[in-house]
C-alpha atoms as a PDB file:
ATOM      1  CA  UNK A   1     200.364 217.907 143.378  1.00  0.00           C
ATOM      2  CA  UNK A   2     196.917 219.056 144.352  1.00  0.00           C
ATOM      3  CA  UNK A   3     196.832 221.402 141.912  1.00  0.00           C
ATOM      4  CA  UNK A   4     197.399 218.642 139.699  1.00  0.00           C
ATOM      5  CA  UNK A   5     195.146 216.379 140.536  1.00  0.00           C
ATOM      6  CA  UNK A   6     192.470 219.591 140.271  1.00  0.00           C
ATOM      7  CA  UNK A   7     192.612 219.338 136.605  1.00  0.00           C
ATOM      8  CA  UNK A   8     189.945 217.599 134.283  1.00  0.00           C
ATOM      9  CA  UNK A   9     190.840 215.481 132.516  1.00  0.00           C
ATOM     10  CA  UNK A  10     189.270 217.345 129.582  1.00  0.00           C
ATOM     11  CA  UNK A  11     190.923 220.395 129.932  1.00  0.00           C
ATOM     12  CA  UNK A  12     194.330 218.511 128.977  1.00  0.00           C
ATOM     13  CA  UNK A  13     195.240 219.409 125.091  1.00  0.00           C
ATOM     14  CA  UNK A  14     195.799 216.173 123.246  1.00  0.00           C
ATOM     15  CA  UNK A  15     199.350 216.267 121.442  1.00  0.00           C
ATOM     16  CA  UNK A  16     197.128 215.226 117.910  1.00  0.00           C
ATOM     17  CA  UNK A  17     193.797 216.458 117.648  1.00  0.00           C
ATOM     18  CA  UNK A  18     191.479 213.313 117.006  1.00  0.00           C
ATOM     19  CA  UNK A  19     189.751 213.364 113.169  1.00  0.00           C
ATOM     20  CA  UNK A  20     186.829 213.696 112.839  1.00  0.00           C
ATOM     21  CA  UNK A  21     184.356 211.074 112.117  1.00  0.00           C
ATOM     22  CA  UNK A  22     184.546 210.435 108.471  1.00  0.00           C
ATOM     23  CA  UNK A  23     181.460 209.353 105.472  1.00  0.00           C
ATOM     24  CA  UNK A  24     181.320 205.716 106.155  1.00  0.00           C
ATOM     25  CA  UNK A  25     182.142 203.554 102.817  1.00  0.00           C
ATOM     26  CA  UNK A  26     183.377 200.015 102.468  1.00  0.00           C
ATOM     27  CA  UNK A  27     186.181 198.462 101.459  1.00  0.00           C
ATOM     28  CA  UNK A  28     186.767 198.219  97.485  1.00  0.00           C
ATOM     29  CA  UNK A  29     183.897 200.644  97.217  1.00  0.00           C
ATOM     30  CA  UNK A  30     184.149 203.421  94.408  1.00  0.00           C
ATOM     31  CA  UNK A  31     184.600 206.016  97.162  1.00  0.00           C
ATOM     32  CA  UNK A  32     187.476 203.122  98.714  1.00  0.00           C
ATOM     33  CA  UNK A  33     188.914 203.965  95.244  1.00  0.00           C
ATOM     34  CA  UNK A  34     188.653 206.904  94.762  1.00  0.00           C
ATOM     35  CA  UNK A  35     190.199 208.272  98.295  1.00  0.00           C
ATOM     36  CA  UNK A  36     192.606 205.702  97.972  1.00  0.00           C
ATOM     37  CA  UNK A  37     193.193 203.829  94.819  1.00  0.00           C
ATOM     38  CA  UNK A  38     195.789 205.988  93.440  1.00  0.00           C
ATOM     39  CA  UNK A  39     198.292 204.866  96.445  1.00  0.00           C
ATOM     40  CA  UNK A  40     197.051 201.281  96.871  1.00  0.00           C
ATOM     41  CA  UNK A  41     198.290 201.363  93.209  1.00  0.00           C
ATOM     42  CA  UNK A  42     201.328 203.091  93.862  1.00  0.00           C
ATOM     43  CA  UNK A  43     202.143 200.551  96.594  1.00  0.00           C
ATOM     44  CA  UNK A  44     201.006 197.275  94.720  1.00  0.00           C
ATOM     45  CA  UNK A  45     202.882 197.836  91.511  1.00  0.00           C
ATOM     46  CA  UNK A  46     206.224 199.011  92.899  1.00  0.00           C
ATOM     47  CA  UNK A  47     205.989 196.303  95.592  1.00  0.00           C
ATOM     48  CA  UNK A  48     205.180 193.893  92.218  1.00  0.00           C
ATOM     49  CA  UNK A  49     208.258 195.400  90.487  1.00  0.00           C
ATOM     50  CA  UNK A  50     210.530 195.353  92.989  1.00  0.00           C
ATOM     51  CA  UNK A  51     209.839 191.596  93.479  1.00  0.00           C
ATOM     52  CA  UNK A  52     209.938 190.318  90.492  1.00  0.00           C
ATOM     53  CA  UNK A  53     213.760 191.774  90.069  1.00  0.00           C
ATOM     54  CA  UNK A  54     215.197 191.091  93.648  1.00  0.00           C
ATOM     55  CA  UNK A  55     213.650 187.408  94.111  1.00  0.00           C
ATOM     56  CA  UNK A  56     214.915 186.485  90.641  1.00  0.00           C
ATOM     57  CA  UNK A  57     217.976 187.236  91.659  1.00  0.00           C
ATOM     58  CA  UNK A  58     217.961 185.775  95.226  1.00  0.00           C
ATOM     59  CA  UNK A  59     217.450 182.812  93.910  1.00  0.00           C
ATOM     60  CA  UNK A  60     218.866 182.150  90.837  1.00  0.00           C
ATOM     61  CA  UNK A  61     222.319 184.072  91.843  1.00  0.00           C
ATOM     62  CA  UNK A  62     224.262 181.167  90.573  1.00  0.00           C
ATOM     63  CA  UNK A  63     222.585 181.011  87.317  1.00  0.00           C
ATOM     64  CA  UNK A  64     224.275 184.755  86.536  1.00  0.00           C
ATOM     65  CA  UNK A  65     227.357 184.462  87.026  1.00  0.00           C
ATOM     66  CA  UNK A  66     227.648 180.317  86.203  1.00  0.00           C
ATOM     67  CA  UNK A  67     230.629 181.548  84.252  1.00  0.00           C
ATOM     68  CA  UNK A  68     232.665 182.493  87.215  1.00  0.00           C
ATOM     69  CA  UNK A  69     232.308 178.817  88.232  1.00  0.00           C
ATOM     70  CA  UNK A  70     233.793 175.730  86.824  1.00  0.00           C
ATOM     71  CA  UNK A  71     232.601 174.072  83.289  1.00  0.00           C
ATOM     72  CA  UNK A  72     229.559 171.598  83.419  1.00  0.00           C
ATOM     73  CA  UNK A  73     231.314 168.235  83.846  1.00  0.00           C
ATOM     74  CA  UNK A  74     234.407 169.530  85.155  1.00  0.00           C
ATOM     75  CA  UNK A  75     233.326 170.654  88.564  1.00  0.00           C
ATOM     76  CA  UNK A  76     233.228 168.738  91.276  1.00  0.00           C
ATOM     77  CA  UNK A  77     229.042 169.322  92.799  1.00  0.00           C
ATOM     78  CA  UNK A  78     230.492 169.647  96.836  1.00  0.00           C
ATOM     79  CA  UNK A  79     233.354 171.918  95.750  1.00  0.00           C
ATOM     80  CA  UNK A  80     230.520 174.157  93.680  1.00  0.00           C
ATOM     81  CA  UNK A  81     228.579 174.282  96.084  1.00  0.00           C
ATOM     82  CA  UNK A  82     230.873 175.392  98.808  1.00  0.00           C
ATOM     83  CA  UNK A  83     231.623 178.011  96.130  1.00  0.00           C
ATOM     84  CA  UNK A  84     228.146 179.327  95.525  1.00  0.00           C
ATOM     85  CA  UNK A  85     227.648 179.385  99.470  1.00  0.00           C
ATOM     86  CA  UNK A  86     230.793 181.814  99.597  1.00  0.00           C
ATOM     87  CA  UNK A  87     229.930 184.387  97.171  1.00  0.00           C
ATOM     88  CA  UNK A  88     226.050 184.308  98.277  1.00  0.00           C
ATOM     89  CA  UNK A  89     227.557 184.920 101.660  1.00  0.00           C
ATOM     90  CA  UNK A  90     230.341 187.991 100.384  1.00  0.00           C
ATOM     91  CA  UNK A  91     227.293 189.701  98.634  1.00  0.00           C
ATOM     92  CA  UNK A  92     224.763 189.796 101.564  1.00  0.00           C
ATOM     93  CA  UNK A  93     228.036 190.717 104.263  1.00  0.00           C
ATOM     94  CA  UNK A  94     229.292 193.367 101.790  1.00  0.00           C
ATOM     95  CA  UNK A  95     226.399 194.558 100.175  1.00  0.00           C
ATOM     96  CA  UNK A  96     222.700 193.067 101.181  1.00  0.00           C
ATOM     97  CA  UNK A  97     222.579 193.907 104.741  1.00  0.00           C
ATOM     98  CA  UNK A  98     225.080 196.944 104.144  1.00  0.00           C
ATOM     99  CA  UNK A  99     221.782 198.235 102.547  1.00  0.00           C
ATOM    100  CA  UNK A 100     219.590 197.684 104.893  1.00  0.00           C
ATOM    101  CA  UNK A 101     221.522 199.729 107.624  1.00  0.00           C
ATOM    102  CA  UNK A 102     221.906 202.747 105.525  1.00  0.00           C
ATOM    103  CA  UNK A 103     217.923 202.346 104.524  1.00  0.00           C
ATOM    104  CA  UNK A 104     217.220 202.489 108.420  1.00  0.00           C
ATOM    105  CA  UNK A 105     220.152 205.384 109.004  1.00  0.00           C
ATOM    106  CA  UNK A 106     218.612 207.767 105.711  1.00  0.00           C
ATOM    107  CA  UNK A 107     215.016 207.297 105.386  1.00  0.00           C
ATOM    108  CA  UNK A 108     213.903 210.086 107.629  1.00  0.00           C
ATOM    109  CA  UNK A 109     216.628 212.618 106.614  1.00  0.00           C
ATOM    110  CA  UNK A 110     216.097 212.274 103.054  1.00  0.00           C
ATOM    111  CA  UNK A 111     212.524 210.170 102.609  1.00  0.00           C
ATOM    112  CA  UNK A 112     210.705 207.251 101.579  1.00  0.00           C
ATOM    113  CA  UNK A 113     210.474 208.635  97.801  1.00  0.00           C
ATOM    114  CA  UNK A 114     213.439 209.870  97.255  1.00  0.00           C
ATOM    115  CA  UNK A 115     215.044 206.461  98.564  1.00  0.00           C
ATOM    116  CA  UNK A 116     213.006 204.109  96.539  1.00  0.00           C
ATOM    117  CA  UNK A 117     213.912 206.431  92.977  1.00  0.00           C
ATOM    118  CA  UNK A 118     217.047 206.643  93.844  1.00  0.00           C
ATOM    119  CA  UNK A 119     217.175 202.889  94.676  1.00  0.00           C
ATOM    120  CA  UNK A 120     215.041 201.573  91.118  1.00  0.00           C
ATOM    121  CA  UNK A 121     217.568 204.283  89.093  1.00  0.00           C
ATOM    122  CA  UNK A 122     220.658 202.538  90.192  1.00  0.00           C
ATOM    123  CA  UNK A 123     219.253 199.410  90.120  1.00  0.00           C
ATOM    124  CA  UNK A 124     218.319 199.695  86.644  1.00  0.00           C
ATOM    125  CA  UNK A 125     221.384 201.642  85.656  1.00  0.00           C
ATOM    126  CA  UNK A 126     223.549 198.593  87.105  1.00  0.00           C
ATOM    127  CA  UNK A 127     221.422 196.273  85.664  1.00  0.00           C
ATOM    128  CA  UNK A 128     221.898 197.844  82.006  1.00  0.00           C
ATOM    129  CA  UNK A 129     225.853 197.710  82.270  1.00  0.00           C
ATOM    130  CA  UNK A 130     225.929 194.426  83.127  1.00  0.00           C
ATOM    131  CA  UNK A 131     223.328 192.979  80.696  1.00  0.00           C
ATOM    132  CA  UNK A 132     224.338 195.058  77.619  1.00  0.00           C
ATOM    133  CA  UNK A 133     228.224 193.390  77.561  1.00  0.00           C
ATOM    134  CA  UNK A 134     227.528 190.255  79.531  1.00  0.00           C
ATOM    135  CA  UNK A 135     229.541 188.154  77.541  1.00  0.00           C
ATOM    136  CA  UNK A 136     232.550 190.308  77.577  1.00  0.00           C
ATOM    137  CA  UNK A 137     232.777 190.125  80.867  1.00  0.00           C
ATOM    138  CA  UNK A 138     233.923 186.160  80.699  1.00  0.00           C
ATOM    139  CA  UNK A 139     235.924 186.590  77.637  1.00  0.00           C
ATOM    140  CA  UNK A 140     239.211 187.367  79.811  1.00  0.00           C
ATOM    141  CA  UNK A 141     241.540 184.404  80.775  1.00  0.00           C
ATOM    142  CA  UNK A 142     242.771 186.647  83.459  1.00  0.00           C
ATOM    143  CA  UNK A 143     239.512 186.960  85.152  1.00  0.00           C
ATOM    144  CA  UNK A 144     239.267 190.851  85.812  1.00  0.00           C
ATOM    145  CA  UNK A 145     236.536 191.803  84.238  1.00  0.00           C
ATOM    146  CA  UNK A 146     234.294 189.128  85.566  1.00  0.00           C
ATOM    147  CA  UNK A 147     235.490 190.342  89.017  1.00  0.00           C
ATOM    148  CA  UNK A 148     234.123 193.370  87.879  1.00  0.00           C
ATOM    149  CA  UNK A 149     230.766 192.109  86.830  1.00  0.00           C
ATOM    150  CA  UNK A 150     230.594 190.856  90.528  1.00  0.00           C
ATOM    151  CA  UNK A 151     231.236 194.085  92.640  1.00  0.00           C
ATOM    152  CA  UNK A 152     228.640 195.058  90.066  1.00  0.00           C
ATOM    153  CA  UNK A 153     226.075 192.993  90.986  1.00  0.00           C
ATOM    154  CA  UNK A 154     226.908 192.753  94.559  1.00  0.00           C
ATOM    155  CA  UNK A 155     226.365 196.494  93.932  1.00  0.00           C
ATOM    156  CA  UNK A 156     222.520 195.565  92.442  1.00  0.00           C
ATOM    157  CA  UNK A 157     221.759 194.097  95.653  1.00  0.00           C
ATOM    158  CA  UNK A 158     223.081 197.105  98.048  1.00  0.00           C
ATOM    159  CA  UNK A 159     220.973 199.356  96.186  1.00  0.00           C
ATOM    160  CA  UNK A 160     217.911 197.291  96.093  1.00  0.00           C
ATOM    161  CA  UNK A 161     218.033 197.115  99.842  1.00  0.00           C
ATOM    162  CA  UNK A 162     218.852 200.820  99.919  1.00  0.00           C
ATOM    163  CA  UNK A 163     215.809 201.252  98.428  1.00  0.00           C
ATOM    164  CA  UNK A 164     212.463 200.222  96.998  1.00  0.00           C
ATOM    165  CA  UNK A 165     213.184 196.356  98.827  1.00  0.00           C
ATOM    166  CA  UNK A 166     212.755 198.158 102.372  1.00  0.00           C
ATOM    167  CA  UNK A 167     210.495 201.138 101.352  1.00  0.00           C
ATOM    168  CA  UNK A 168     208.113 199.120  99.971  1.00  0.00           C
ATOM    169  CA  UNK A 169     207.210 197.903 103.338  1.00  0.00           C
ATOM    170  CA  UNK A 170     207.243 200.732 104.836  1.00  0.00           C
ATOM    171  CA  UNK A 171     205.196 203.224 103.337  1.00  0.00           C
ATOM    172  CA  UNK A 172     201.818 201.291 102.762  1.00  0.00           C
ATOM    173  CA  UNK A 173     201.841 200.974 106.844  1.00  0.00           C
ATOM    174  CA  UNK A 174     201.757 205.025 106.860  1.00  0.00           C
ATOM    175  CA  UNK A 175     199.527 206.434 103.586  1.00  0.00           C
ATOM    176  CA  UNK A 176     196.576 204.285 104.733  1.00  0.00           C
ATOM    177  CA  UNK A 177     193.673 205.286 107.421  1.00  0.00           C
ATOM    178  CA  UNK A 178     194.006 203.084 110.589  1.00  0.00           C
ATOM    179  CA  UNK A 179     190.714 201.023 109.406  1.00  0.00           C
ATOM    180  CA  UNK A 180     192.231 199.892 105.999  1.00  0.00           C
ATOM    181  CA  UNK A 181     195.729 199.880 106.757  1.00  0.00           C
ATOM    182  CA  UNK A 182     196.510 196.605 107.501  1.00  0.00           C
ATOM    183  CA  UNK A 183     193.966 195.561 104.754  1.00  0.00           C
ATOM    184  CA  UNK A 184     195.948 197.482 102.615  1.00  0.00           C
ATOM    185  CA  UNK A 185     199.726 196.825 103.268  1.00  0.00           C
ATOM    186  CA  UNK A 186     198.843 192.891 102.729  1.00  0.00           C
ATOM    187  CA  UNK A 187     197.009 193.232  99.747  1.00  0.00           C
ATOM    188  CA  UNK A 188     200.394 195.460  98.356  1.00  0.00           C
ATOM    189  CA  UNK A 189     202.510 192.172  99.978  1.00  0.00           C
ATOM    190  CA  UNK A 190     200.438 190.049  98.139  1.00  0.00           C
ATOM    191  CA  UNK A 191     200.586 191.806  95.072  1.00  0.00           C
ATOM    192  CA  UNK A 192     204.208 191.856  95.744  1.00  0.00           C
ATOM    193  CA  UNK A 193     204.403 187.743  96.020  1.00  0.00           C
ATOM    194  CA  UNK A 194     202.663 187.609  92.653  1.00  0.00           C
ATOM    195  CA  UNK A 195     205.973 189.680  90.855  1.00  0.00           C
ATOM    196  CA  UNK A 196     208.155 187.114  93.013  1.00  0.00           C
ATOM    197  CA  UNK A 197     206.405 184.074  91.494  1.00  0.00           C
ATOM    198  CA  UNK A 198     206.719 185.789  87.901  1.00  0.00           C
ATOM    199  CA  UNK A 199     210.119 186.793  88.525  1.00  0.00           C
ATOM    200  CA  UNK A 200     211.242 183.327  89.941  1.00  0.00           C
ATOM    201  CA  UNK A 201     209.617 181.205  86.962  1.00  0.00           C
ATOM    202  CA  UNK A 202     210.199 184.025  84.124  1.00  0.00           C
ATOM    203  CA  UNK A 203     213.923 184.471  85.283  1.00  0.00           C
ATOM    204  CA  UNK A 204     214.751 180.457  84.842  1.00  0.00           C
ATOM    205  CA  UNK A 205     212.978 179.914  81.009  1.00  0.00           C
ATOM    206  CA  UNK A 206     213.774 183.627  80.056  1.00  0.00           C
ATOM    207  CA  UNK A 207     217.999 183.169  81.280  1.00  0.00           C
ATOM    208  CA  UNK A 208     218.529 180.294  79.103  1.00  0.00           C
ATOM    209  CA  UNK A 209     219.428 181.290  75.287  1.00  0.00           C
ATOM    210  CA  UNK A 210     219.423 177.169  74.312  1.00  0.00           C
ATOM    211  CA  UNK A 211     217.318 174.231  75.090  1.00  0.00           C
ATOM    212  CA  UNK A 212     220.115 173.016  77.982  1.00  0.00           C
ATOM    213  CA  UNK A 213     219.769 171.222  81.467  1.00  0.00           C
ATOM    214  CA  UNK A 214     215.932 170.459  80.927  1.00  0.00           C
ATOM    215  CA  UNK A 215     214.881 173.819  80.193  1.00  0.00           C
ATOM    216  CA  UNK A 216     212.749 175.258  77.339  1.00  0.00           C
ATOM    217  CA  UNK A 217     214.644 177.866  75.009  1.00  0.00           C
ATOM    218  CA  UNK A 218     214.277 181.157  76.340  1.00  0.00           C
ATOM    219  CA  UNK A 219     215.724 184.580  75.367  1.00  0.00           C
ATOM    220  CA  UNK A 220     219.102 184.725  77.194  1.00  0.00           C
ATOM    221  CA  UNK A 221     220.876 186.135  79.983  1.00  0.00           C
ATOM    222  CA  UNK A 222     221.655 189.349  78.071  1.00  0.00           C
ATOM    223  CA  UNK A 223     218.322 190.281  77.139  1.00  0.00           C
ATOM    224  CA  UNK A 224     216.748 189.365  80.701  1.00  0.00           C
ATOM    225  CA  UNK A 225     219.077 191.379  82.795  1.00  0.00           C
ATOM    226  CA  UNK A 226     218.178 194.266  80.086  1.00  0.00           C
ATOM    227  CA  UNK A 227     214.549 193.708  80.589  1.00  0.00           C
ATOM    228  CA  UNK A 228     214.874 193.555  84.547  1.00  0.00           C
ATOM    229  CA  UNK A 229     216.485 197.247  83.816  1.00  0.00           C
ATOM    230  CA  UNK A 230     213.526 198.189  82.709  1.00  0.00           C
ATOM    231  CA  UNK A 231     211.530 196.868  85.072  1.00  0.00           C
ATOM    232  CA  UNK A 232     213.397 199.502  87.342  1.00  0.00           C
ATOM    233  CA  UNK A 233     212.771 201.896  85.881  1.00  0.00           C
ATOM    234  CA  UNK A 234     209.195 201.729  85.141  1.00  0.00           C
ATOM    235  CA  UNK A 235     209.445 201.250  89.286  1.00  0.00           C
ATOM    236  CA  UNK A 236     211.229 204.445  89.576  1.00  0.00           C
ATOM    237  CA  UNK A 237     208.331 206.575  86.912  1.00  0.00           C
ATOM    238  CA  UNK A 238     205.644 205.008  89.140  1.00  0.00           C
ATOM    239  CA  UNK A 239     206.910 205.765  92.729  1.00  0.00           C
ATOM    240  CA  UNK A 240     208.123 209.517  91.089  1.00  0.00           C
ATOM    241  CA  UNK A 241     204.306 210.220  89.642  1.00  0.00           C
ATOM    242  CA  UNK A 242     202.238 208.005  92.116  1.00  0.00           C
ATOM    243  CA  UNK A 243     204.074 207.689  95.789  1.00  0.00           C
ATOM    244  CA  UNK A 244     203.303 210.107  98.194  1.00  0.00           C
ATOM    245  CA  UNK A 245     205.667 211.251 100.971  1.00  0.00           C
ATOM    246  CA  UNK A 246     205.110 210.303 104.462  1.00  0.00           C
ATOM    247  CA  UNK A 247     208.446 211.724 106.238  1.00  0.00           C
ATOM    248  CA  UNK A 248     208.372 213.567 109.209  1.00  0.00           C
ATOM    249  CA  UNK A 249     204.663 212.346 110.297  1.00  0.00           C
ATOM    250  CA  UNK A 250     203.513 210.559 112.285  1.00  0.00           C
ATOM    251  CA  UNK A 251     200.362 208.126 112.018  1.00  0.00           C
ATOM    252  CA  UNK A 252     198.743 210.433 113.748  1.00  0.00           C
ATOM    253  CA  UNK A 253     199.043 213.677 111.606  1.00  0.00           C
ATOM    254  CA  UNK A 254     198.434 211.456 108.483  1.00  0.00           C
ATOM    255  CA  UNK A 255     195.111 210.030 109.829  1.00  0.00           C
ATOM    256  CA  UNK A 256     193.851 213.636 110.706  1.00  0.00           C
ATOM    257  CA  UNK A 257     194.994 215.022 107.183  1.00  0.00           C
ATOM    258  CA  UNK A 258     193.506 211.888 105.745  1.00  0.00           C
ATOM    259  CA  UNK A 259     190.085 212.167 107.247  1.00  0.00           C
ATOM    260  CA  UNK A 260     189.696 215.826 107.600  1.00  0.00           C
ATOM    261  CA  UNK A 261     189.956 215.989 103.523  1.00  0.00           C
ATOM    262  CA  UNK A 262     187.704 213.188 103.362  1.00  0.00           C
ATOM    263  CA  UNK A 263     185.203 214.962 105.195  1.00  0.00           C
ATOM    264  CA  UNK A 264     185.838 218.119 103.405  1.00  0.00           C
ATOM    265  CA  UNK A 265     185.342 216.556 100.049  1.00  0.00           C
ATOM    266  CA  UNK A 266     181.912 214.629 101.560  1.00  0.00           C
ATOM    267  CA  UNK A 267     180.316 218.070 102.408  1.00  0.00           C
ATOM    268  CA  UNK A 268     181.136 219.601  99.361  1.00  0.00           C
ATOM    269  CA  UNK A 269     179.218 216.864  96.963  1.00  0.00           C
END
């Protein structure tokens, strides 16, 4: 114990070196942007993205598969309801927070990136088979296809989760330097909010191929699931091109890294 306490404090090692004290520059400054406007981009748009498919579909679940309920006029509104309630609730048990736990159980053995383009690709791929032949899908008396369309879609959600709907949180809270990270991680939720309010309003004119129920003709159901596809995948090209990996390091390592280059590339100029 003596010997212990004989020890300054100074002579301990520290488990992360501390960075050094970087060039001083503001926020939204050209050297902001240059350091770090490649992944404030790569956060804000696949944050945007990502919201503007999974909050259209939150919301509006009932509006994509109104064909599995009963006929306008022949459904009783309590008994529809109930109905919608149910299958909301068998696609988060079975598939939204599924997602989720494998997101938490695989994102440091495989990696943020590699979990958000694998999540957009299915996403989009799912989204493509069910848009292309919507329509056949309800044109069954027996109802099998349509039960089809539904693990499908139930699927849409698993993967979303399992992918860029939980990454997107997570990595703009680890690429940025302590003094712009929070900064940083809400302006990407902001951004984010903004593809939520496009995908909420777009998804209700755009799903509607006639003027019906009040709303404005729009483009169909077909065509917006197909678009929404594509939405995924432009997610996927961005986080593949753009999205840096932060696996395996801690906050720590990544502000050293971050600063130490930052310094570097000061005394250089």
């Amino acid at each position: 114990m003596e010997k212990v306490l004989d020890v300054r404090l100074s002579m301990i090692a520290e488990e992360y070196p501390l960075p050094p004290i970087p060039h001083p520059y503001p926020l939204f400054s050209r050297e902001f942007f240059r350091r770090h406007g490649r992944d404030l981009f790569a956060c804000s748009s696949t944050w945007f993205l990502v919201d503007i498919v999974f909050y259209s579909q939150v919301l509006f679940q009932s509006e994509i598969y109104k064909r599995y309920l009963d006929e306008k006029g022949k459904a009783d509104v309590y008994k529809e309801a109930i109905h919608v309630a149910w299958i909301q609730a068998v696609i988060t048990v079975c598939s939204t927070i599924p997602g989720y736990f494998f997101s938490v159980y695989f994102i440091d053995r495989w990696g943020r990136v590699k979990i958000q383009i694998m999540g957009f690709f299915f996403m989009a791929v799912i989204f493509f088979i069910i848009g292309v032949p919507y329509y056949t899908y309800w044109t069954t008396p027996d109802h099998e296809e349509n039960k089809w369309f539904m693990v499908l879609y139930g699927l849409a959600f698993f993967f979303a989760n399992f992918g860029p709907n939980t990454t997107t949180f997570i990595v703009p809270a680890e690429l940025f330097p302590a003094r712009f990270r929070s900064t940083c991680h809400g302006i990407s939720g902001a951004v984010g909010k903004v593809g939520a309010m496009i995908g909420s309003v777009g998804f209700l004119w755009a799903s509607h191929k006639k003027k019906e129920y009040g709303y404005s003709k729009g483009i169909g159901m077909q065509v917006t699931l197909i678009i929404l596809g594509g939405v995924c995948l432009l997610g996927m090209v961005i986080t593949y091109f753009f999205t840096r990996e932060t696996m395996g390091r801690s906050l720590e390592e990544n502000e050293v890294d971050t600063e130490t280059n930052q310094v570097e590339q000061h005394s250089n100029l």
